[in-house]
PDB file of N, CA and C in Angstrom:
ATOM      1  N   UNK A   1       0.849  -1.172   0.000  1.00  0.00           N
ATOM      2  CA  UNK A   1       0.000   0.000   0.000  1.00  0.00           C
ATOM      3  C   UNK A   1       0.892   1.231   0.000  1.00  0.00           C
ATOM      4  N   UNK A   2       0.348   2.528  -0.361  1.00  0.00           N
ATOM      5  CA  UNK A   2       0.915   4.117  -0.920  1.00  0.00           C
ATOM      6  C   UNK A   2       0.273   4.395  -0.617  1.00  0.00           C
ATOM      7  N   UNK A   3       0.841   5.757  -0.021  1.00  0.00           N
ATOM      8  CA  UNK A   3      -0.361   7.140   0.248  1.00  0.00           C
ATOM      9  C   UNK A   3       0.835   7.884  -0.239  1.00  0.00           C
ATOM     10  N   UNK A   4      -0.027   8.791  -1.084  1.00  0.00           N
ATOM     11  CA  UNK A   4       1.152  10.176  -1.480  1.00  0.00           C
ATOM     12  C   UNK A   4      -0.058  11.316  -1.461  1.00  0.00           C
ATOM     13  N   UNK A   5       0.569  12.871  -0.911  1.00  0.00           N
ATOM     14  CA  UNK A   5      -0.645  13.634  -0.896  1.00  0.00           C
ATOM     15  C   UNK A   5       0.534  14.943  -2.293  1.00  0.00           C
ATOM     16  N   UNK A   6      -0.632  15.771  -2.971  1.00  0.00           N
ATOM     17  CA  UNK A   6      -0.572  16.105  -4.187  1.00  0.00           C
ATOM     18  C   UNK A   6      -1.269  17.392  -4.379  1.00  0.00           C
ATOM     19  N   UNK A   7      -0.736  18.073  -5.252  1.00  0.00           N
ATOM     20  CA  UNK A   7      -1.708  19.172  -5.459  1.00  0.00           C
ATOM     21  C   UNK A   7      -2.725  18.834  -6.508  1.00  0.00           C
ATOM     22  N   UNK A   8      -4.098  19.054  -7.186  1.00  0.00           N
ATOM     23  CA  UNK A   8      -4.882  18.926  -8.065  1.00  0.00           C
ATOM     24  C   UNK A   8      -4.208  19.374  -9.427  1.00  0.00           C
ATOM     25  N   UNK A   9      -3.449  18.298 -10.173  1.00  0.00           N
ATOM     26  CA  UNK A   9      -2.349  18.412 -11.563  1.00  0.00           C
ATOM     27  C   UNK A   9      -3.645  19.535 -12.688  1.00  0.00           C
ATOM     28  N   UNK A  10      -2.681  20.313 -13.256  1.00  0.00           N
ATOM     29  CA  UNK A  10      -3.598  21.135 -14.151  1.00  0.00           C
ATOM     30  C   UNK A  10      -3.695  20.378 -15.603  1.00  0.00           C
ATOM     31  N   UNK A  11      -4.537  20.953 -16.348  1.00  0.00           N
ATOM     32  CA  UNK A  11      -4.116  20.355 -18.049  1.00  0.00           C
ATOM     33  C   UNK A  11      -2.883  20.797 -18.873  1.00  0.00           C
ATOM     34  N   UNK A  12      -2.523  19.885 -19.802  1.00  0.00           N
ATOM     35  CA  UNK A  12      -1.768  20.621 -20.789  1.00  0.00           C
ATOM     36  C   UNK A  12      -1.883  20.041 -21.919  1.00  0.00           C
ATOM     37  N   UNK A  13      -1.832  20.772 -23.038  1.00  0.00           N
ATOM     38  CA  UNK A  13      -2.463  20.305 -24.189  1.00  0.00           C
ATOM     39  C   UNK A  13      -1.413  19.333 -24.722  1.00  0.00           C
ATOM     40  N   UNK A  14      -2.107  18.150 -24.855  1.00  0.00           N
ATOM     41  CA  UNK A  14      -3.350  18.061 -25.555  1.00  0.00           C
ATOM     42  C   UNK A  14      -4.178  17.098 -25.088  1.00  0.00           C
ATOM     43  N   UNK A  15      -3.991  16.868 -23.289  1.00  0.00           N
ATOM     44  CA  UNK A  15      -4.056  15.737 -22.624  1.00  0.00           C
ATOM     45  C   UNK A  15      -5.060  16.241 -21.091  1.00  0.00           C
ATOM     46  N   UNK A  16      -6.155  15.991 -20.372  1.00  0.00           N
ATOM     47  CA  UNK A  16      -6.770  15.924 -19.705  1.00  0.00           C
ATOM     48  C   UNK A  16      -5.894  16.055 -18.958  1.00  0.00           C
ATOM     49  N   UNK A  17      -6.888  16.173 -17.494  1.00  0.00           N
ATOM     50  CA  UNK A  17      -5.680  16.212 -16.118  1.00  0.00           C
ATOM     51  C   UNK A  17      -5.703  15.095 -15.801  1.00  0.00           C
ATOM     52  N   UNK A  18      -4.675  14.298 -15.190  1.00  0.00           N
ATOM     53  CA  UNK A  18      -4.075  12.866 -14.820  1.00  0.00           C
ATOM     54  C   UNK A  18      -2.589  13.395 -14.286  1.00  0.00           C
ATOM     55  N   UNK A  19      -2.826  11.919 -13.322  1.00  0.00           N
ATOM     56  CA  UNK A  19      -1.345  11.850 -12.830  1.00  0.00           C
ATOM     57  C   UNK A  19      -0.586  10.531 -13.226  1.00  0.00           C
ATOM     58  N   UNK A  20       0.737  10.424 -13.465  1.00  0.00           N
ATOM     59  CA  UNK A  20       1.445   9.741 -13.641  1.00  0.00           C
ATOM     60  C   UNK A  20       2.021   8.745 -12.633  1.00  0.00           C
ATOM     61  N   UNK A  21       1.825   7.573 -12.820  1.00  0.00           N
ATOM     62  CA  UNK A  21       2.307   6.542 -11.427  1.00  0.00           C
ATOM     63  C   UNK A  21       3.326   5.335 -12.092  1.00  0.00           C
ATOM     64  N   UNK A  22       4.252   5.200 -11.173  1.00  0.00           N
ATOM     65  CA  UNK A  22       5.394   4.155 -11.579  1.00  0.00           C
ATOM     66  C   UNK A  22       4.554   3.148  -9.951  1.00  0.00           C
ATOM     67  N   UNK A  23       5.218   1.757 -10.800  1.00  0.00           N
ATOM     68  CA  UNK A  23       5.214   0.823  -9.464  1.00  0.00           C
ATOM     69  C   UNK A  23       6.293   0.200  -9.743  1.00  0.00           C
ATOM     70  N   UNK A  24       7.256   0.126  -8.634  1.00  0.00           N
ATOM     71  CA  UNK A  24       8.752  -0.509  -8.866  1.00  0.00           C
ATOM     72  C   UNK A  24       8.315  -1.543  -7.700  1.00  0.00           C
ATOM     73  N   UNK A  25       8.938  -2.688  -7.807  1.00  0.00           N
ATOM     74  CA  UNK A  25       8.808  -3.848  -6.940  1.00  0.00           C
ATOM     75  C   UNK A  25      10.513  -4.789  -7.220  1.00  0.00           C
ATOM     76  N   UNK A  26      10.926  -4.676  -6.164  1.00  0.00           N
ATOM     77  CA  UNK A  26      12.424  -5.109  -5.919  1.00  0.00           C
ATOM     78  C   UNK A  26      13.530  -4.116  -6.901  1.00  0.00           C
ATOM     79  N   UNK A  27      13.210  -3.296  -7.073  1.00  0.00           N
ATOM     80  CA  UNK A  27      14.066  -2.472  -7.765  1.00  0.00           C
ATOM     81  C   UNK A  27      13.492  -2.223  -9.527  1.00  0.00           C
ATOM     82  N   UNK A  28      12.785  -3.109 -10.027  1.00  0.00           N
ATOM     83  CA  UNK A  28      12.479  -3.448 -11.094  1.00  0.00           C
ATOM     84  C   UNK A  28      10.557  -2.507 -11.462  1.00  0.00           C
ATOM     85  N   UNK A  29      10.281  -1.889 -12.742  1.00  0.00           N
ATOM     86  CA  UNK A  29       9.697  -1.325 -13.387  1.00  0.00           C
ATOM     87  C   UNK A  29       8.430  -2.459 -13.202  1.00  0.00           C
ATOM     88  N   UNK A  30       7.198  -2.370 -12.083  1.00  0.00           N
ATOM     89  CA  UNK A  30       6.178  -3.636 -12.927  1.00  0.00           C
ATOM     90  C   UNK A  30       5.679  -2.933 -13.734  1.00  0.00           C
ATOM     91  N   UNK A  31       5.031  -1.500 -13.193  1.00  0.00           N
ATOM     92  CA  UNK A  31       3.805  -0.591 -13.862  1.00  0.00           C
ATOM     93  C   UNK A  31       4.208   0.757 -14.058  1.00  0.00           C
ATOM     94  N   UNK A  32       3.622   1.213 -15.219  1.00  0.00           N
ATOM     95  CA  UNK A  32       3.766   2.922 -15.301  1.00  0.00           C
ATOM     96  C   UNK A  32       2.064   2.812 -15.581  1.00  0.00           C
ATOM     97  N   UNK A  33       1.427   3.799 -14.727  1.00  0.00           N
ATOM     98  CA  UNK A  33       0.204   3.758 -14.912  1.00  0.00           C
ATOM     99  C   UNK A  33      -0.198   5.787 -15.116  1.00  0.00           C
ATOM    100  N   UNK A  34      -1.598   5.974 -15.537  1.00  0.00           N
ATOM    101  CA  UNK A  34      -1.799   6.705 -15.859  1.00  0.00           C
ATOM    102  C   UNK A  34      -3.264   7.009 -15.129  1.00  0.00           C
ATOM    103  N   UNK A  35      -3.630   7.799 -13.919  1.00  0.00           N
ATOM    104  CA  UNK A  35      -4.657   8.115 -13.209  1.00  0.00           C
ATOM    105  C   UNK A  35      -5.275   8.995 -13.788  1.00  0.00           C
ATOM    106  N   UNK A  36      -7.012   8.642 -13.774  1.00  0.00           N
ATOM    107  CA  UNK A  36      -7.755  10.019 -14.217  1.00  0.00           C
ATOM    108  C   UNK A  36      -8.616  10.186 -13.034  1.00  0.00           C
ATOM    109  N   UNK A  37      -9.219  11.741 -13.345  1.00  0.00           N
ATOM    110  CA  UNK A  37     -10.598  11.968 -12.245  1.00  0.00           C
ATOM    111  C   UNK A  37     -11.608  11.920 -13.129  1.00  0.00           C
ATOM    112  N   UNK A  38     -12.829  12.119 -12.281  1.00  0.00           N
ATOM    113  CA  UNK A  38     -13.791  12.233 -12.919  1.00  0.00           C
ATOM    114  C   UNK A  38     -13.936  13.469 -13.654  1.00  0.00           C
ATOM    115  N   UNK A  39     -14.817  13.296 -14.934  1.00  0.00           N
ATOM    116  CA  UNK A  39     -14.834  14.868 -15.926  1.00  0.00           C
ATOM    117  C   UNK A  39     -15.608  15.761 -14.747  1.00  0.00           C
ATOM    118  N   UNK A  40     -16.456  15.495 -13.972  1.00  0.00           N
ATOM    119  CA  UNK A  40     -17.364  16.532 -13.101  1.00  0.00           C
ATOM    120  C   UNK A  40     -16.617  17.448 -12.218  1.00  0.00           C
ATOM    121  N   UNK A  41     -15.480  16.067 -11.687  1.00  0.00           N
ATOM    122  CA  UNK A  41     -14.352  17.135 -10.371  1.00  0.00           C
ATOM    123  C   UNK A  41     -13.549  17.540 -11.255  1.00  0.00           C
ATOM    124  N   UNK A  42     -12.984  17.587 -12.541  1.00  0.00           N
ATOM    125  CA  UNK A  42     -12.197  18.318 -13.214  1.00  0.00           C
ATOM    126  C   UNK A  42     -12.644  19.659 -14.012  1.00  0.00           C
ATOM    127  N   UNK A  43     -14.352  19.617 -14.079  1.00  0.00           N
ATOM    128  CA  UNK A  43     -14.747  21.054 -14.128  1.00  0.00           C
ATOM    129  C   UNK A  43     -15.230  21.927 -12.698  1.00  0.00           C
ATOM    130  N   UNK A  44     -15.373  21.041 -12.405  1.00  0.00           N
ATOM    131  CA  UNK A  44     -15.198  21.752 -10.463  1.00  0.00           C
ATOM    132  C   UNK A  44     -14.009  22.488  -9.611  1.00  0.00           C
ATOM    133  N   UNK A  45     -13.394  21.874 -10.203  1.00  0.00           N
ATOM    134  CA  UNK A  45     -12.013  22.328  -9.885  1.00  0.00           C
ATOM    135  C   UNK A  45     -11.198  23.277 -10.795  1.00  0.00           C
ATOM    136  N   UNK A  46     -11.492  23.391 -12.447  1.00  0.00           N
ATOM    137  CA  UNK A  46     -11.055  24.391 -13.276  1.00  0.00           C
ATOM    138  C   UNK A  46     -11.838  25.929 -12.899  1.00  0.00           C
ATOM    139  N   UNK A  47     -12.967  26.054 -11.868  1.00  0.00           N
ATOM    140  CA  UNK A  47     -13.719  27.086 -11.466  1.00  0.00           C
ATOM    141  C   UNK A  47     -13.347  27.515 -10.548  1.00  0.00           C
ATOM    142  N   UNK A  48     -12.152  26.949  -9.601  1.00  0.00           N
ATOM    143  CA  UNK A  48     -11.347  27.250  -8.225  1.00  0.00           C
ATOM    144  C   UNK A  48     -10.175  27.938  -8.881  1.00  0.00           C
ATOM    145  N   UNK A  49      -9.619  29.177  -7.440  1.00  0.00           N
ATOM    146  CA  UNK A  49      -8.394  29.382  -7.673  1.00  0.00           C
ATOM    147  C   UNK A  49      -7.195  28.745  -7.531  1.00  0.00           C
ATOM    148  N   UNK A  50      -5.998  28.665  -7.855  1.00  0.00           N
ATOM    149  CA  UNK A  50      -5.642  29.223  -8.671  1.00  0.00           C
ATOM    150  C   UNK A  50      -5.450  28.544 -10.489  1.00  0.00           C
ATOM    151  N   UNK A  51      -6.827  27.886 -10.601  1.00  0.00           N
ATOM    152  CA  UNK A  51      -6.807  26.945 -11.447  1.00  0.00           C
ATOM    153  C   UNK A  51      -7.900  27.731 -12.689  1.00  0.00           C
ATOM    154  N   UNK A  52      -8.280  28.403 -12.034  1.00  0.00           N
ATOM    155  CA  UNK A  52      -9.233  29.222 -13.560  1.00  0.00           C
ATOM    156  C   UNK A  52      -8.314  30.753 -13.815  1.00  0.00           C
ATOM    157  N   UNK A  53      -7.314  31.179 -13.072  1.00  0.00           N
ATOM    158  CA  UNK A  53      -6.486  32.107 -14.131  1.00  0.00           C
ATOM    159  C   UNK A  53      -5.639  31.374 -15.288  1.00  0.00           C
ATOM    160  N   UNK A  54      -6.414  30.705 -15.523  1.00  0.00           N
ATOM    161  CA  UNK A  54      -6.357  30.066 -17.011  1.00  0.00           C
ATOM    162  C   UNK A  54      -6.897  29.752 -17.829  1.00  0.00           C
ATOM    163  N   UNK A  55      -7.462  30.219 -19.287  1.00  0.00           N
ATOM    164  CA  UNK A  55      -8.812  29.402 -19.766  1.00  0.00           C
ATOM    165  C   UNK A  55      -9.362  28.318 -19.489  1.00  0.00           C
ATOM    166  N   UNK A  56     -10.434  27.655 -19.573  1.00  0.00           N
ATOM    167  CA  UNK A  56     -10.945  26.341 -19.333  1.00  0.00           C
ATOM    168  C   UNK A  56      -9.794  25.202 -20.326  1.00  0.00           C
ATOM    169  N   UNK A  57     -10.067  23.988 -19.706  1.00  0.00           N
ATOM    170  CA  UNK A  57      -8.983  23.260 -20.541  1.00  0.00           C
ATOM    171  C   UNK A  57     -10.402  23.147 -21.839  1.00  0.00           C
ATOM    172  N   UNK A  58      -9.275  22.654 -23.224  1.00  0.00           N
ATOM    173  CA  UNK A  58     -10.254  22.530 -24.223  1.00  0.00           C
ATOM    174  C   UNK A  58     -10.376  20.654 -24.150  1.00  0.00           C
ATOM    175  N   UNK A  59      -9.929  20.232 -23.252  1.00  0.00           N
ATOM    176  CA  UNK A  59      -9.770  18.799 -22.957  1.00  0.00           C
ATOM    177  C   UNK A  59     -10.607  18.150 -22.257  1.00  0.00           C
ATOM    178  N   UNK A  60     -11.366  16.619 -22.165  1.00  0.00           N
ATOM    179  CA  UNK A  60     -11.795  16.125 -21.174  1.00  0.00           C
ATOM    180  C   UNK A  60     -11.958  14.744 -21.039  1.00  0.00           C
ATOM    181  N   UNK A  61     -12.122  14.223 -20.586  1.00  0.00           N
ATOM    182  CA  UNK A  61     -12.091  12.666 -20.574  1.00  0.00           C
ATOM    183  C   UNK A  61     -12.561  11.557 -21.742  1.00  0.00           C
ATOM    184  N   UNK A  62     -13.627  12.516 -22.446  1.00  0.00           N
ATOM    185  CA  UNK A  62     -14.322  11.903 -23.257  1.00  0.00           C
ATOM    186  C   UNK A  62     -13.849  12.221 -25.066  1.00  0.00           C
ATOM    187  N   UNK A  63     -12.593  13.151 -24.688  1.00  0.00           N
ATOM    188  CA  UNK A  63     -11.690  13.368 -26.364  1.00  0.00           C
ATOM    189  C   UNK A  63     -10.113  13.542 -25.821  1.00  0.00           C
ATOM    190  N   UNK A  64      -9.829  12.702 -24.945  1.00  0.00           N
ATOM    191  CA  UNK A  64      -8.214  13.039 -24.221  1.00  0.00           C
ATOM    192  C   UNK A  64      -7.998  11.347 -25.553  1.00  0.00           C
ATOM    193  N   UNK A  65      -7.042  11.548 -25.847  1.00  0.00           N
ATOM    194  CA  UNK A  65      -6.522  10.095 -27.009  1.00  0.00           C
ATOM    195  C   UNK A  65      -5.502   9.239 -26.398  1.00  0.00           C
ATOM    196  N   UNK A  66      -5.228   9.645 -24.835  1.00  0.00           N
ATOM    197  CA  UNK A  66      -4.727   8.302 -24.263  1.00  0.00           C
ATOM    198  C   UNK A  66      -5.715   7.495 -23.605  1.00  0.00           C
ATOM    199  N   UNK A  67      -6.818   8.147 -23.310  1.00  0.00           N
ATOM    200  CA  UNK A  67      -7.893   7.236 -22.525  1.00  0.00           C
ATOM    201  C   UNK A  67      -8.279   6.851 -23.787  1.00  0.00           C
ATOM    202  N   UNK A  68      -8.592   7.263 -25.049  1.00  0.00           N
ATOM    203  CA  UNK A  68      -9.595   6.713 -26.200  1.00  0.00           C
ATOM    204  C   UNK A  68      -8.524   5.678 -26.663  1.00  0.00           C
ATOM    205  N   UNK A  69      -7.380   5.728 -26.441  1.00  0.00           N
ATOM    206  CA  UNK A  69      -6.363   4.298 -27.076  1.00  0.00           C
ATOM    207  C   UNK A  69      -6.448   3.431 -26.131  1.00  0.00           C
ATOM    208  N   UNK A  70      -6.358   3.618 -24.437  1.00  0.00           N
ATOM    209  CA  UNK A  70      -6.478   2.320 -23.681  1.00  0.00           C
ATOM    210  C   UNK A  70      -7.895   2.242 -23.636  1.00  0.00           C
ATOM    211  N   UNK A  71      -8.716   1.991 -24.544  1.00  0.00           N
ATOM    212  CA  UNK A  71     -10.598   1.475 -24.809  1.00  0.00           C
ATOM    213  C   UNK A  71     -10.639   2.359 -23.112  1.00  0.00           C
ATOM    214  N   UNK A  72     -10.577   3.632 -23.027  1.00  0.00           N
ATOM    215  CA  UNK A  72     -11.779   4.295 -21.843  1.00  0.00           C
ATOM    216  C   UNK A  72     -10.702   3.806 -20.928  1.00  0.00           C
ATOM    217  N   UNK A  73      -9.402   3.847 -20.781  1.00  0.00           N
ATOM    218  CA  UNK A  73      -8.446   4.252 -19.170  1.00  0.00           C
ATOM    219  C   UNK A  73      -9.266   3.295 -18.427  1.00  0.00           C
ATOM    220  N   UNK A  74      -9.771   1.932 -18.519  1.00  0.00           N
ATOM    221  CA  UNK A  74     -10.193   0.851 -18.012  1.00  0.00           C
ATOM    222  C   UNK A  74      -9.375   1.067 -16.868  1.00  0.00           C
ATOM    223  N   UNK A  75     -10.249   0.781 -15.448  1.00  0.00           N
ATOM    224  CA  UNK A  75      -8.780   0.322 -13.932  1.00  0.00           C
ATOM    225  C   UNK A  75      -7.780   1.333 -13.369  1.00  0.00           C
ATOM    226  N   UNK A  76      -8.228   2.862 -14.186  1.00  0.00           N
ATOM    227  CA  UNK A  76      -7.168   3.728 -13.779  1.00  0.00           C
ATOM    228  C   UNK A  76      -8.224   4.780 -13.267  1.00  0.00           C
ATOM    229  N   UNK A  77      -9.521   4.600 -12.735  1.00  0.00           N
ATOM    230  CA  UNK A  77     -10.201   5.980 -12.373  1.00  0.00           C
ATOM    231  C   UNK A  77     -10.322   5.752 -11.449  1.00  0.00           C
ATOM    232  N   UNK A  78     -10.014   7.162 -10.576  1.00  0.00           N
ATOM    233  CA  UNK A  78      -9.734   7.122  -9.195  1.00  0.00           C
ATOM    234  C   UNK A  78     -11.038   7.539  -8.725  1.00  0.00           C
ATOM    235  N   UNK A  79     -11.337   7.257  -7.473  1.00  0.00           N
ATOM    236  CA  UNK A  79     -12.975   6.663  -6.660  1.00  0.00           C
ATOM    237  C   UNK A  79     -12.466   8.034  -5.851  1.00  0.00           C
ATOM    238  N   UNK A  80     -13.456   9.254  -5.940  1.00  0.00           N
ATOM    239  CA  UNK A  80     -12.717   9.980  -5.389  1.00  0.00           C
ATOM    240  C   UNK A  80     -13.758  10.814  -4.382  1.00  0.00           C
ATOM    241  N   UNK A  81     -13.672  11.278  -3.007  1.00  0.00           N
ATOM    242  CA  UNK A  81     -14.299  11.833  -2.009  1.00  0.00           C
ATOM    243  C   UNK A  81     -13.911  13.006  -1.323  1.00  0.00           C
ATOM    244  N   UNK A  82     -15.020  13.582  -0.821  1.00  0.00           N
ATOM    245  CA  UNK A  82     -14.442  14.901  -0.595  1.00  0.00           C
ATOM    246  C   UNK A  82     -14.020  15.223   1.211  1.00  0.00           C
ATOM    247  N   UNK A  83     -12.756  15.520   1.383  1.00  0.00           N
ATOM    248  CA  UNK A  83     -12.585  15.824   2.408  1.00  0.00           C
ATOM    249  C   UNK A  83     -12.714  17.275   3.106  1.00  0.00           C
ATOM    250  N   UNK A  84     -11.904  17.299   4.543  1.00  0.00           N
ATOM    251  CA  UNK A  84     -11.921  18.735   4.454  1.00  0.00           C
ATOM    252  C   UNK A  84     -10.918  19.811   4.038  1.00  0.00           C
ATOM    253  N   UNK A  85     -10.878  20.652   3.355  1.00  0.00           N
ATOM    254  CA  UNK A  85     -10.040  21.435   1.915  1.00  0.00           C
ATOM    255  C   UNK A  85     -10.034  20.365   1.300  1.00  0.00           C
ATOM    256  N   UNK A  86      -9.840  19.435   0.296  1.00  0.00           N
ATOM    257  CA  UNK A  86      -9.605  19.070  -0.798  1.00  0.00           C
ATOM    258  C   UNK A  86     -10.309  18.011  -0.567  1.00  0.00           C
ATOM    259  N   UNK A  87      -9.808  16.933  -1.439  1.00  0.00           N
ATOM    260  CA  UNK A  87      -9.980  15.737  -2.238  1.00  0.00           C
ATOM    261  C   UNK A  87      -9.173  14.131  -1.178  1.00  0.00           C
ATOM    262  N   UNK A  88      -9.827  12.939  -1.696  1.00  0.00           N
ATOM    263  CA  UNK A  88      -9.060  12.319  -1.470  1.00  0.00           C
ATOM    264  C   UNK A  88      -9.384  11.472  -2.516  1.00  0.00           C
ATOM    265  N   UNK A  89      -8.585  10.459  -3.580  1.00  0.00           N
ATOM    266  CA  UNK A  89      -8.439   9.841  -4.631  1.00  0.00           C
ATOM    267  C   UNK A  89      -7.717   7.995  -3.910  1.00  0.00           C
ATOM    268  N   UNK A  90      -8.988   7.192  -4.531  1.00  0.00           N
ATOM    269  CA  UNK A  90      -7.885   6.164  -4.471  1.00  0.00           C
ATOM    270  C   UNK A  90      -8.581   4.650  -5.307  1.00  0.00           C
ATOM    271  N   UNK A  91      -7.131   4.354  -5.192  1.00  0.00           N
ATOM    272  CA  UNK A  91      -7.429   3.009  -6.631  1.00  0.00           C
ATOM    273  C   UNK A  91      -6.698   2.142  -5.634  1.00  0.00           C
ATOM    274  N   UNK A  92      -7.000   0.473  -6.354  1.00  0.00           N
ATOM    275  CA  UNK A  92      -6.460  -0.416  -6.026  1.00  0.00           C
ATOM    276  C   UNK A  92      -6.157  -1.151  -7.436  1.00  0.00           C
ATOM    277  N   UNK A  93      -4.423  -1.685  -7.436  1.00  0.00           N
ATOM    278  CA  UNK A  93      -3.738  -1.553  -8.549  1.00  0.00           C
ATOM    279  C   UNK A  93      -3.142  -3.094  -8.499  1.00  0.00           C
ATOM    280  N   UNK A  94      -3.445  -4.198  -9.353  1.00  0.00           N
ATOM    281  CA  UNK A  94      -3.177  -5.002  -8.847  1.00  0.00           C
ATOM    282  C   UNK A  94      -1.933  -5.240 -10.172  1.00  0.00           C
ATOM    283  N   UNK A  95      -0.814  -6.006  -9.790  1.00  0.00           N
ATOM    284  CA  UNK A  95       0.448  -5.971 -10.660  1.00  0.00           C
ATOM    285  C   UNK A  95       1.077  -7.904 -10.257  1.00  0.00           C
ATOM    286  N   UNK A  96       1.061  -8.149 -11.506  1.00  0.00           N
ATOM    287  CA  UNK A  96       1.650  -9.804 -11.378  1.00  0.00           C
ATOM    288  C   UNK A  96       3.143  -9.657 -10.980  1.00  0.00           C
ATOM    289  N   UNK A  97       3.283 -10.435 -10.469  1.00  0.00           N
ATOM    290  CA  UNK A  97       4.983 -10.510  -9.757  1.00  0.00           C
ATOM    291  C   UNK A  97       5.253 -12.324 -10.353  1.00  0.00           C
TER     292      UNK A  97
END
């Protein structure tokens, strides 16, 4: 098990907001994985500061072309709840050894 705490990653074109995850196990590469949120908390959150002194992203879950190449980011959407100030995000990631 991981806990890492994070700021809410912004967009950049030409790719939705997601975070990037490695899983190393004995020193060795199992997983590079690719986390999304939901499209709802990612326009929820483009309406907060300091995340809307920026245009809206022109991006979203449903035309980002790494989720449309892995068939819909299957196993990578994070189950996500609201705490107090922010967010809490979490997946369970299962990796063959």
């Amino acid at each position: 098990m991981v806990r890492f705490q994070t700021i809410y990653p912004g967009w950049y074109t030409p790719r939705v907001q997601h975070i990037h995850a490695r899983i190393v196990l004995e020193r060795k590469v199992a997983a590079t994985v690719q986390l999304y949120f939901p499209e709802k908390l990612n326009r929820a959150v483009a309406l907060r500061k300091p995340y809307n002194q920026r245009p809206p992203s022109p991006y979203n879950n449903l035309n980002d072309f790494v989720i449309s190449q892995s068939r819909g980011g299957d196993g990578s959407w994070l189950k996500m709840t609201e705490t107090d100030g922010g967010y809490r995000g979490s997946l369970t990631i299962g990796v063959k050894v």
